[in-house]
Protein backbone atom coordinates (compact mmCIF):
# COMPACT_ATOMS: atom_id res chain seq x y z
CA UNK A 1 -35.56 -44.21 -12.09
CA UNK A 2 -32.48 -44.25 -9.48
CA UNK A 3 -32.38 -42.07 -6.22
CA UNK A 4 -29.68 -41.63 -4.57
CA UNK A 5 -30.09 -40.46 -1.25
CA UNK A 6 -26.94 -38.48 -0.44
CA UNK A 7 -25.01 -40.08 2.28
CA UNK A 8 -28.06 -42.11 4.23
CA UNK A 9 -25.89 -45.11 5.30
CA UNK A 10 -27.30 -48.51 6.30
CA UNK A 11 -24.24 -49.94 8.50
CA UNK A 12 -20.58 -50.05 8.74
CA UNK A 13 -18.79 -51.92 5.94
CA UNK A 14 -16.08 -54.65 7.18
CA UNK A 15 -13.92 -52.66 6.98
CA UNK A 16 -15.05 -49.30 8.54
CA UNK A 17 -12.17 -49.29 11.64
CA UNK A 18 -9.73 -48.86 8.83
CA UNK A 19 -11.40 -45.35 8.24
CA UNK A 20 -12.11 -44.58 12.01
CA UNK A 21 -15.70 -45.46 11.65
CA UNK A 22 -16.62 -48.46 13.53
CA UNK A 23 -19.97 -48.35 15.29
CA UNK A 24 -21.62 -45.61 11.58
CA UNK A 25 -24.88 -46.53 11.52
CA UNK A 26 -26.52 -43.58 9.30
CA UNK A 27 -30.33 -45.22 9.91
CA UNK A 28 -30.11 -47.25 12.55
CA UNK A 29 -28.53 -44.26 14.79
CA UNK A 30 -30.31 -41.51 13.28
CA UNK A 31 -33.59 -42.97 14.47
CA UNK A 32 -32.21 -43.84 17.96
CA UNK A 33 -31.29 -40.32 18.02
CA UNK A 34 -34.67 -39.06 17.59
CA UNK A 35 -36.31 -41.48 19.41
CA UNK A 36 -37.78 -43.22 16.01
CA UNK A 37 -39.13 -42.41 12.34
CA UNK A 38 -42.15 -42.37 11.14
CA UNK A 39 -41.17 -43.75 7.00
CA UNK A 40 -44.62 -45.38 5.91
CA UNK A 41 -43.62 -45.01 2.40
CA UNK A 42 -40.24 -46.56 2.83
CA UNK A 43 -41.43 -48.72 5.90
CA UNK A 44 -43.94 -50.78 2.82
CA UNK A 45 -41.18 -50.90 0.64
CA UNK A 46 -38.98 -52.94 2.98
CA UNK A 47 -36.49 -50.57 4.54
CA UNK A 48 -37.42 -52.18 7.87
CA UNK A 49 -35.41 -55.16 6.30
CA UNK A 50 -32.24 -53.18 5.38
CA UNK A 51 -30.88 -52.51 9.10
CA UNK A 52 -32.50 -52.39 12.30
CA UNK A 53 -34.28 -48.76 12.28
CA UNK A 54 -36.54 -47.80 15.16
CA UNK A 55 -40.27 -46.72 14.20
CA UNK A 56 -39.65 -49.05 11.09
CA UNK A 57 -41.10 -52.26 11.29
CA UNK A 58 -40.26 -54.97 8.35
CA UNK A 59 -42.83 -55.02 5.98
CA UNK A 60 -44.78 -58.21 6.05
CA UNK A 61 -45.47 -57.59 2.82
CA UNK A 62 -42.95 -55.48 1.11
CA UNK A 63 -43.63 -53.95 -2.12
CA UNK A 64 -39.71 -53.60 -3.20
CA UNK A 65 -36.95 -56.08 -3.20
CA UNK A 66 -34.80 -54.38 -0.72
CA UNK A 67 -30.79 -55.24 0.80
CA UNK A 68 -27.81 -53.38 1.21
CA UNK A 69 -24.68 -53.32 -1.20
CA UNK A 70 -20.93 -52.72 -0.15
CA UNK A 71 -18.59 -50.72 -1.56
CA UNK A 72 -15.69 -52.10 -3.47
CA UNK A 73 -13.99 -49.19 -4.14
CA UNK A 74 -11.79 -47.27 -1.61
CA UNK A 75 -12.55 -44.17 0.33
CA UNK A 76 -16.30 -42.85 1.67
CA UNK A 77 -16.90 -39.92 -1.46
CA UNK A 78 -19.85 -39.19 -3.36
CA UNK A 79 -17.76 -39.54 -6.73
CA UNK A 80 -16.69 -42.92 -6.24
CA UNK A 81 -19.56 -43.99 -4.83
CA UNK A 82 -21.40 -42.59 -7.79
CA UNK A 83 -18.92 -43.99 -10.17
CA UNK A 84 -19.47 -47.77 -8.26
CA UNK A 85 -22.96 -47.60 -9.00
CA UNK A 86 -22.83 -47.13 -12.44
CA UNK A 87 -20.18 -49.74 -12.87
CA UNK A 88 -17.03 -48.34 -12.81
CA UNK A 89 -15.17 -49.33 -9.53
CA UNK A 90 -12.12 -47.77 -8.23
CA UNK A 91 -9.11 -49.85 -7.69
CA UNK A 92 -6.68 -47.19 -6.15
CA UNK A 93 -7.84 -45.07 -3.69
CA UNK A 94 -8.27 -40.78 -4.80
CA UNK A 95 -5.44 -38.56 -2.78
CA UNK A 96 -6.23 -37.14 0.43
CA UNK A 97 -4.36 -34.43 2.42
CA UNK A 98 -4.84 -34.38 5.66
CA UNK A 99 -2.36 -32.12 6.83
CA UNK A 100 -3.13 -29.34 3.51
CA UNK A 101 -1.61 -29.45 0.04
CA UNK A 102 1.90 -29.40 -0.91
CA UNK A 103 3.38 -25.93 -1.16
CA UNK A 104 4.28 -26.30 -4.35
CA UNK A 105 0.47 -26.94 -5.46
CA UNK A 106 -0.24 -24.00 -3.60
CA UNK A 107 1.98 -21.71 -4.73
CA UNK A 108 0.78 -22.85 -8.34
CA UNK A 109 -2.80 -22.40 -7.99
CA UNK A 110 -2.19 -18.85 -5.94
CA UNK A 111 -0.13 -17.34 -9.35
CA UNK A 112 -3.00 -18.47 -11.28
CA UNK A 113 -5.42 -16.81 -10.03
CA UNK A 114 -3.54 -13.95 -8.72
CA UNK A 115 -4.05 -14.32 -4.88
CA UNK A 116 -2.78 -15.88 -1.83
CA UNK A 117 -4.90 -18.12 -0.34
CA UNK A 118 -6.31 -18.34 3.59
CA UNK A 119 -6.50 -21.87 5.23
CA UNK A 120 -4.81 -24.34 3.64
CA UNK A 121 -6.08 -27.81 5.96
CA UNK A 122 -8.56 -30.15 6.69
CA UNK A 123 -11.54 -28.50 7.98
CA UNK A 124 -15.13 -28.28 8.46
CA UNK A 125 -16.41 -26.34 5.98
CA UNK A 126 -18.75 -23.93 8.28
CA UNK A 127 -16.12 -23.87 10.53
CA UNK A 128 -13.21 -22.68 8.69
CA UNK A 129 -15.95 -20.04 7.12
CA UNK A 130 -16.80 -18.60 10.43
CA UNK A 131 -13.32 -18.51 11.48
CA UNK A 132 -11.69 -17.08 8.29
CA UNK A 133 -14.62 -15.26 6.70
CA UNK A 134 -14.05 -11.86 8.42
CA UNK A 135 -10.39 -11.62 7.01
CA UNK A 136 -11.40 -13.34 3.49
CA UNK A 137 -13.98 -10.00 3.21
CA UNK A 138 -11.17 -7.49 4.26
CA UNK A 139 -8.28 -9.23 1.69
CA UNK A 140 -10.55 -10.92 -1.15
CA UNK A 141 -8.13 -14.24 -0.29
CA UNK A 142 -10.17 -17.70 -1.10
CA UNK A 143 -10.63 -19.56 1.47
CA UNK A 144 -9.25 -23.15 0.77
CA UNK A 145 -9.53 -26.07 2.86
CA UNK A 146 -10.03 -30.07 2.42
CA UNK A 147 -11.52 -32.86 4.80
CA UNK A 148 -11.19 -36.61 4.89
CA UNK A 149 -12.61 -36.68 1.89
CA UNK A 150 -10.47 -36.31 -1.83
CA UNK A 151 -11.44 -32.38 -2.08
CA UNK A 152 -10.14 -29.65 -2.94
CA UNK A 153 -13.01 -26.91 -1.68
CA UNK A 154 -12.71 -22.82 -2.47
CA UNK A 155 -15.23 -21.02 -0.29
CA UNK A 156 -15.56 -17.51 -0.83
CA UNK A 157 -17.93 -14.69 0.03
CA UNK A 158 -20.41 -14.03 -2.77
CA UNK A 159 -19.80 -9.83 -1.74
CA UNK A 160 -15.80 -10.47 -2.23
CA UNK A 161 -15.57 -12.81 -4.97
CA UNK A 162 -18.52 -13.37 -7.28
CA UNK A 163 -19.70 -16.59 -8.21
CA UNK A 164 -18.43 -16.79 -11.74
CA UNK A 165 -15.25 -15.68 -10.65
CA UNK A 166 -15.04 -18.63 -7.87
CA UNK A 167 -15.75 -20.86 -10.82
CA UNK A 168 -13.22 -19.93 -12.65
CA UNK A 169 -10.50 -20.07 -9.80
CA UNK A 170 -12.19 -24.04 -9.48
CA UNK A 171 -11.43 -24.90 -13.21
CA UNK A 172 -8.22 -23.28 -12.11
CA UNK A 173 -7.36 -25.52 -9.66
CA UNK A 174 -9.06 -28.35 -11.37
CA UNK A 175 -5.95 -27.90 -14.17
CA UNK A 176 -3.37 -27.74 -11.24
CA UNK A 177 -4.38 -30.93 -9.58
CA UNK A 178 -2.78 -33.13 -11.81
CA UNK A 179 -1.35 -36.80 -10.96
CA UNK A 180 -0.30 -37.57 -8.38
CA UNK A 181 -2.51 -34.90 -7.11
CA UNK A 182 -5.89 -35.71 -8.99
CA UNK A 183 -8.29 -34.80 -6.14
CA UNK A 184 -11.75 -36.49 -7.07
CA UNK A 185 -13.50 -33.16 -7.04
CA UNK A 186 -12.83 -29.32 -6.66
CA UNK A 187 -15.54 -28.20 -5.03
CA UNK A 188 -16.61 -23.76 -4.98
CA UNK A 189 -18.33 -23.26 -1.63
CA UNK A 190 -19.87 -19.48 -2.43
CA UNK A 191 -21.78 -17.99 0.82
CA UNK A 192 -23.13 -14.70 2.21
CA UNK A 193 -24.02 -13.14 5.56
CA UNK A 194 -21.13 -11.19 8.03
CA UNK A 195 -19.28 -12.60 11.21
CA UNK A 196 -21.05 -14.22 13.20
CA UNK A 197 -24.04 -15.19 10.46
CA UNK A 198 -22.16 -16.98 7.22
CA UNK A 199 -24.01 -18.83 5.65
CA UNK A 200 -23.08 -21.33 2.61
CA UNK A 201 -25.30 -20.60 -0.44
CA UNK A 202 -27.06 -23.15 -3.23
CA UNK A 203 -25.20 -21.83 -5.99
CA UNK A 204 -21.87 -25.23 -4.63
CA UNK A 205 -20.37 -26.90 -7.50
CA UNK A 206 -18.60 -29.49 -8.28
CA UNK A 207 -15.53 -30.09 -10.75
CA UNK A 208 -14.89 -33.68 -10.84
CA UNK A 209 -12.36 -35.52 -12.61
CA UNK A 210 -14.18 -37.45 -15.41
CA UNK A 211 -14.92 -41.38 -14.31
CA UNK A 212 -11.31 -43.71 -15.80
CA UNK A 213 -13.77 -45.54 -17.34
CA UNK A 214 -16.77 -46.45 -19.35
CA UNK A 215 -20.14 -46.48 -16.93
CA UNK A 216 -23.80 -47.42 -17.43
CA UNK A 217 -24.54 -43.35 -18.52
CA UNK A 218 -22.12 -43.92 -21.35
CA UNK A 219 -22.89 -47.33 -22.19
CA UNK A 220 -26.81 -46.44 -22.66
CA UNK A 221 -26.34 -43.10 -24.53
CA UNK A 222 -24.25 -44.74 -27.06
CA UNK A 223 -27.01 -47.08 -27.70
CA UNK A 224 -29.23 -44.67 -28.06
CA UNK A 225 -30.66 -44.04 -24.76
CA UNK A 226 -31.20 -40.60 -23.32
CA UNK A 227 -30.13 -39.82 -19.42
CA UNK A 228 -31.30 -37.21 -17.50
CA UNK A 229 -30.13 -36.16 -14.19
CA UNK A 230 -31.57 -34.10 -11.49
CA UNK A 231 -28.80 -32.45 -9.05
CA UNK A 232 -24.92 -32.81 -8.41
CA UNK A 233 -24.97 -35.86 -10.74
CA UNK A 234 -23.83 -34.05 -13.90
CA UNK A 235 -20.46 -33.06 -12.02
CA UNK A 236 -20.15 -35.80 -10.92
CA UNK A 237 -19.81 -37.72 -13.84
CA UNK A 238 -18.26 -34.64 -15.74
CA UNK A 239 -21.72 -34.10 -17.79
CA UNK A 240 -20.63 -37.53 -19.77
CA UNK A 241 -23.46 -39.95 -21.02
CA UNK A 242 -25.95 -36.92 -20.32
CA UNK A 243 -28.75 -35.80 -22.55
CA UNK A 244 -30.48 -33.08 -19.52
CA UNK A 245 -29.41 -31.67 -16.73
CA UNK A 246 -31.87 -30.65 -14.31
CA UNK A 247 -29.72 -28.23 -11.67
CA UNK A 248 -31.21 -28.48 -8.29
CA UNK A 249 -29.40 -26.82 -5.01
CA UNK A 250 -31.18 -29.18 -2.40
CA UNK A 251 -33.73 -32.12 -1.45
CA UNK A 252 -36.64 -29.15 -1.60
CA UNK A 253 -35.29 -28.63 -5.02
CA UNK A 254 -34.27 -31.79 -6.53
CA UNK A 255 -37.87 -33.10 -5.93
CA UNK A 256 -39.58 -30.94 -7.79
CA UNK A 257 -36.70 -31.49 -10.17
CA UNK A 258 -38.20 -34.97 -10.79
CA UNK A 259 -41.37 -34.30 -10.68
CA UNK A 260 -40.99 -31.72 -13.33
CA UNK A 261 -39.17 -34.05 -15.49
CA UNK A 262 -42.14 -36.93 -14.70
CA UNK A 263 -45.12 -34.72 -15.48
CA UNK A 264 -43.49 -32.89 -18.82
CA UNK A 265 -43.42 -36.03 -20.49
CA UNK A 266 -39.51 -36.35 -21.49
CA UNK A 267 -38.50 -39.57 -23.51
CA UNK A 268 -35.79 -40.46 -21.25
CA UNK A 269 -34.46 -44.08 -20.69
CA UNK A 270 -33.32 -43.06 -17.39
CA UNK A 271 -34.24 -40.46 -14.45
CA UNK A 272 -30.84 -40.05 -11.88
CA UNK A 273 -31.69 -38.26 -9.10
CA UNK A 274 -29.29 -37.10 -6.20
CA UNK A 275 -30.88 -35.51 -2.69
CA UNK A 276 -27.80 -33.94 -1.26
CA UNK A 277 -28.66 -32.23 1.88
CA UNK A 278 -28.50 -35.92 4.00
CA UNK A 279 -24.89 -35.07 3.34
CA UNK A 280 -24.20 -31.22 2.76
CA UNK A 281 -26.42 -30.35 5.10
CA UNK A 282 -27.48 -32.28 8.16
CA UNK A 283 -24.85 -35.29 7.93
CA UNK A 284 -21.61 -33.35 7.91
CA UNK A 285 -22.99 -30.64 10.56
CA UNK A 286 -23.97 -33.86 12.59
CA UNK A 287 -27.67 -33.11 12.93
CA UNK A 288 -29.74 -35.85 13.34
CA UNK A 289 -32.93 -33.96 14.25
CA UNK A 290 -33.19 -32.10 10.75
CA UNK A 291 -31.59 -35.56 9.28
CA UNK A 292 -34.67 -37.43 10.32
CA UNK A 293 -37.45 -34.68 9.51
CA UNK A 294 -35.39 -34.91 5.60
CA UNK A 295 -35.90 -38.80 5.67
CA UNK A 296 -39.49 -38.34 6.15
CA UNK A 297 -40.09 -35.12 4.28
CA UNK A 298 -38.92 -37.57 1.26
CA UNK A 299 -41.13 -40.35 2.49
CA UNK A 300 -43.88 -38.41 2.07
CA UNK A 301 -42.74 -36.65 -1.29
CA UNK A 302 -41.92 -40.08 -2.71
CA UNK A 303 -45.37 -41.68 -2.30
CA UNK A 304 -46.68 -38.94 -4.70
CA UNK A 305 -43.95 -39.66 -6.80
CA UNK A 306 -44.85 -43.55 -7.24
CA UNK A 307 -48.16 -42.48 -8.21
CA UNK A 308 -46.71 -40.84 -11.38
CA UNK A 309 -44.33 -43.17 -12.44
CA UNK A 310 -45.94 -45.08 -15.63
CA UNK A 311 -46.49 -48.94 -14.90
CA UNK A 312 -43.64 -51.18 -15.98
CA UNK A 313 -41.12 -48.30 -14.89
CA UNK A 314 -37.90 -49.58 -12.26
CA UNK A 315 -37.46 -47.85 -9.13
CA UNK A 316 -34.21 -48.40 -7.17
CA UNK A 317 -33.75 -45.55 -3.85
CA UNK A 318 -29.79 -46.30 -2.57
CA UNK A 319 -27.48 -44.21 -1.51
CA UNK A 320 -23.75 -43.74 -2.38
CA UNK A 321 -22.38 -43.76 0.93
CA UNK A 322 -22.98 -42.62 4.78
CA UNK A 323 -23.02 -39.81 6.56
CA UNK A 324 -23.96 -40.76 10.41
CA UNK A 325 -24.71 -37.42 11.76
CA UNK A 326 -24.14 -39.08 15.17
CA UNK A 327 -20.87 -39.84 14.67
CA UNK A 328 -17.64 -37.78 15.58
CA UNK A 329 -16.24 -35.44 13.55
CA UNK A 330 -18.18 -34.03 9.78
CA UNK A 331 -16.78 -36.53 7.34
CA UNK A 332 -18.81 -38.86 5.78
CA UNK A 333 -18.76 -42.66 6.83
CA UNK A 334 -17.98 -46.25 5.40
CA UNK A 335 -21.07 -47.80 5.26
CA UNK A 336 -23.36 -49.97 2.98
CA UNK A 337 -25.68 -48.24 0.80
CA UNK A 338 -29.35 -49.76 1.10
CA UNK A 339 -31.21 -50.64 -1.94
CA UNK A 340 -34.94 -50.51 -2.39
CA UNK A 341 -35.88 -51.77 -6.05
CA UNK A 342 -39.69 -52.53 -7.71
CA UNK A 343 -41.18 -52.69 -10.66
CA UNK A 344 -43.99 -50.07 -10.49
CA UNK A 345 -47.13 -51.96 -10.99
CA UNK A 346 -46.30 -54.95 -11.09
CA UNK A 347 -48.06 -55.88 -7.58
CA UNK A 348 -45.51 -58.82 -6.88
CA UNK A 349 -44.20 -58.17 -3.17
CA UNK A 350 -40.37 -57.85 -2.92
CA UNK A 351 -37.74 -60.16 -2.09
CA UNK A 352 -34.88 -60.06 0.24
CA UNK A 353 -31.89 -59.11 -2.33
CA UNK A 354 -29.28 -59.64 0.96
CA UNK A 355 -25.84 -58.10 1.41
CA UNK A 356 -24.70 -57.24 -2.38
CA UNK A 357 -20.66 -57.38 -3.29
CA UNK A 358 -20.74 -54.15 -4.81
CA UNK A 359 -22.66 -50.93 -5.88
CA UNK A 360 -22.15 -52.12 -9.07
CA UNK A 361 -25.16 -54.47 -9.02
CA UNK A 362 -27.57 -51.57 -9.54
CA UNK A 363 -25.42 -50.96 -13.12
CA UNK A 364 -25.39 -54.68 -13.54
CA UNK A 365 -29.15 -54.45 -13.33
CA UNK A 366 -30.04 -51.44 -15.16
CA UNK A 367 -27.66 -52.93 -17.53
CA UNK A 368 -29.63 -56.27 -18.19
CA UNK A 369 -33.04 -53.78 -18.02
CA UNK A 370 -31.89 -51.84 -20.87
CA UNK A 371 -30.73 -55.36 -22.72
CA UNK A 372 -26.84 -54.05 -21.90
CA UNK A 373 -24.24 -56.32 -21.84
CA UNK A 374 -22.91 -55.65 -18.09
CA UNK A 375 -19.91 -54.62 -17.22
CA UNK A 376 -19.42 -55.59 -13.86
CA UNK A 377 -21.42 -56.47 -10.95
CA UNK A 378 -24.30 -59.12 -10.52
CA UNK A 379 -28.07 -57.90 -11.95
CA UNK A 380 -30.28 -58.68 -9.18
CA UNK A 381 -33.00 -57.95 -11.99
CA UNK A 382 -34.66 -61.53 -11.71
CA UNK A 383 -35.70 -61.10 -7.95
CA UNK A 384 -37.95 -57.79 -9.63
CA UNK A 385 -39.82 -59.19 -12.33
């Protein structure tokens, strides 16, 4: 079982000034913020050993090996990050565009779809709704915008443009963005409500570009493994290496998700879960207080959640990159992931597993569980069992 927790940093990377992050702290600050959190569940695993968090002691006794793992590849996305963890590692970074896309991309992607667009620029997504919305209602143009982030996002009003037909104009766009243009992920932002009162729905999805590579997904369904993900993961990796697809539109969501997959029984070899509001919801709107009552609204969740997983099953909670929501700005943030791993039942108390290379050691490790050959990335397997 892997959960990602969407954008819950545990420190700046070495190299965070180069993306205007220096001082990200997702955790650390997020509990200074709120004056501490209360994580008992997390707190006995070991997270107190990850990074400095107020209201969470180290464990004296931690049930979880437990570190932090960098990020090779470049940029601060949830496809990358995604991609790093499951072994594939980006060399060259995904285009960005801070100043809007090229008229000519434009201009492509408007006579495909048949309308002009509004925007056009890097933008927080609530923001450029609330500005633009009233206008995108009276002409039926889709909003697009981008952020630091290698997006291409279409938000339109669920009244004006209905939801299939904002998919379409995303698969749309996903065949204009070709090289040197290949944007990691076209994202549809659908939402409701009237000036003043917009508000972004759960029916987002992703169009990603398919990982250059082989990953762990693909490597265990071709031996005969079955995957099943719960969330954004399945757009992430464009559905590849997939056997079910549990669709989930938030935290609230993607833990019953799990639990519904747990307590129905299904063979799988592995359970991928992704919590996305850290990011979506309270990271890039830079709110720590909801951010911390998510942390331990999942604390709480995932203590019922240990008690169904069968003994001998791996756990591993990480995250694919940060999202300080005390930062400046709404973009996400270069920071190590943490990584919490256990065997359940095994009763041996965890290990420090120290400040890992690259995401990739959670594939390397899943890798050696399943008797994979890895393909990159040091199993930190031993330090479990």
């Amino acid at each position: 079982m892997t959960i990602v927790l969407d954008g819950v940093g545990a420190g700046e990377l070495p190299d965070a000034a180069r993306y205007g992050d220096r001082g990200a702290s997702t955790l650390s600050n997020t509990a200074r913020a709120v004056g501490g959190l209360r994580l008992p569940t997390l707190q006995a695993l070991g997270l107190g050993g990850v990074a400095p968090i107020r209201g969470v002691e180290p464990a004296v006794r931690p049930s979880a090996s437990f570190g932090r793992m960098a990020a090779l590849s470049p940029g601060k996305d949830s496809t990358t990050g995604h991609w790093e963890l499951m072994g594939c590692a980006l060399r060259e970074p995904f285009p960005v565009y801070p100043d809007g896309f090229p008229p000519d991309i434009v201009a492509a992607f408007e006579k495909r779809v048949g309308r002009a667009v509004l925007g056009n620029r890097a933008a927080s997504g609530t923001a450029i709704i609330e500005e633009l919305g009233a206008e995108h209602l009276r002409t039926g143009r889709p909003i697009v915008y981008t952020s630091a982030d290698s997006v291409f996002q279409i938000a339109a009003h669920e009244a004006a443009v209905p939801v299939r037909e904002l998919y379409r104009m995303c698969r749309t766009a996903r065949s204009v963005l070709v090289p040197p243009h290949h944007v990691a992920r076209v994202i549809a932002r659908p939402f409701t409500g009237s000036p003043g009162a917009f508000v972004r729905t759960k029916r987002r999805r992703d169009f990603s570009l398919p990982p250059p590579g082989p990953t762990l997904l693909d490597d265990l369904a071709e031996a005969g493994g079955r995957v099943a993900t719960v969330g954004k993961i399945h757009d992430l990796f464009a559905r590849r290496g997939i056997a079910r697809i549990v669709r989930a539109g938030g935290n609230e969501a993607a833990m019953r998700g799990a639990d519904r997959v747990l307590r129905e029984g299904d063979p799988f070899s592995l359970l991928f879960v992704n919590l996305v509001d850290f990011d979506m919801i309270w990271g890039h709107r830079r709110d720590p207080g909801s951010f911390a009552r998510g942390l331990e609204r999942f604390d709480g969740w995932l203590a019922r959640f240990m008690a169904l997983l069968p003994p001998g099953a791996l756990l591993a909670v990480t995250s694919d990159h940060g999202c300080d929501p005390t930062m400046p700005g709404s973009d996400h943030t270069r920071e190590y992931s943490p990584i919490l791993a256990a065997i359940a039942g095994s009763g041996r108390a965890g290990v420090p597993l120290g400040a890992r290379d690259t995401l990739a050691d959670l594939a390397a490790t899943l890798a050696e569980w399943f008797g994979l050959p890895p393909r990159t990335g040091k199993s930190f397997l031993a330090a479990l069992e």
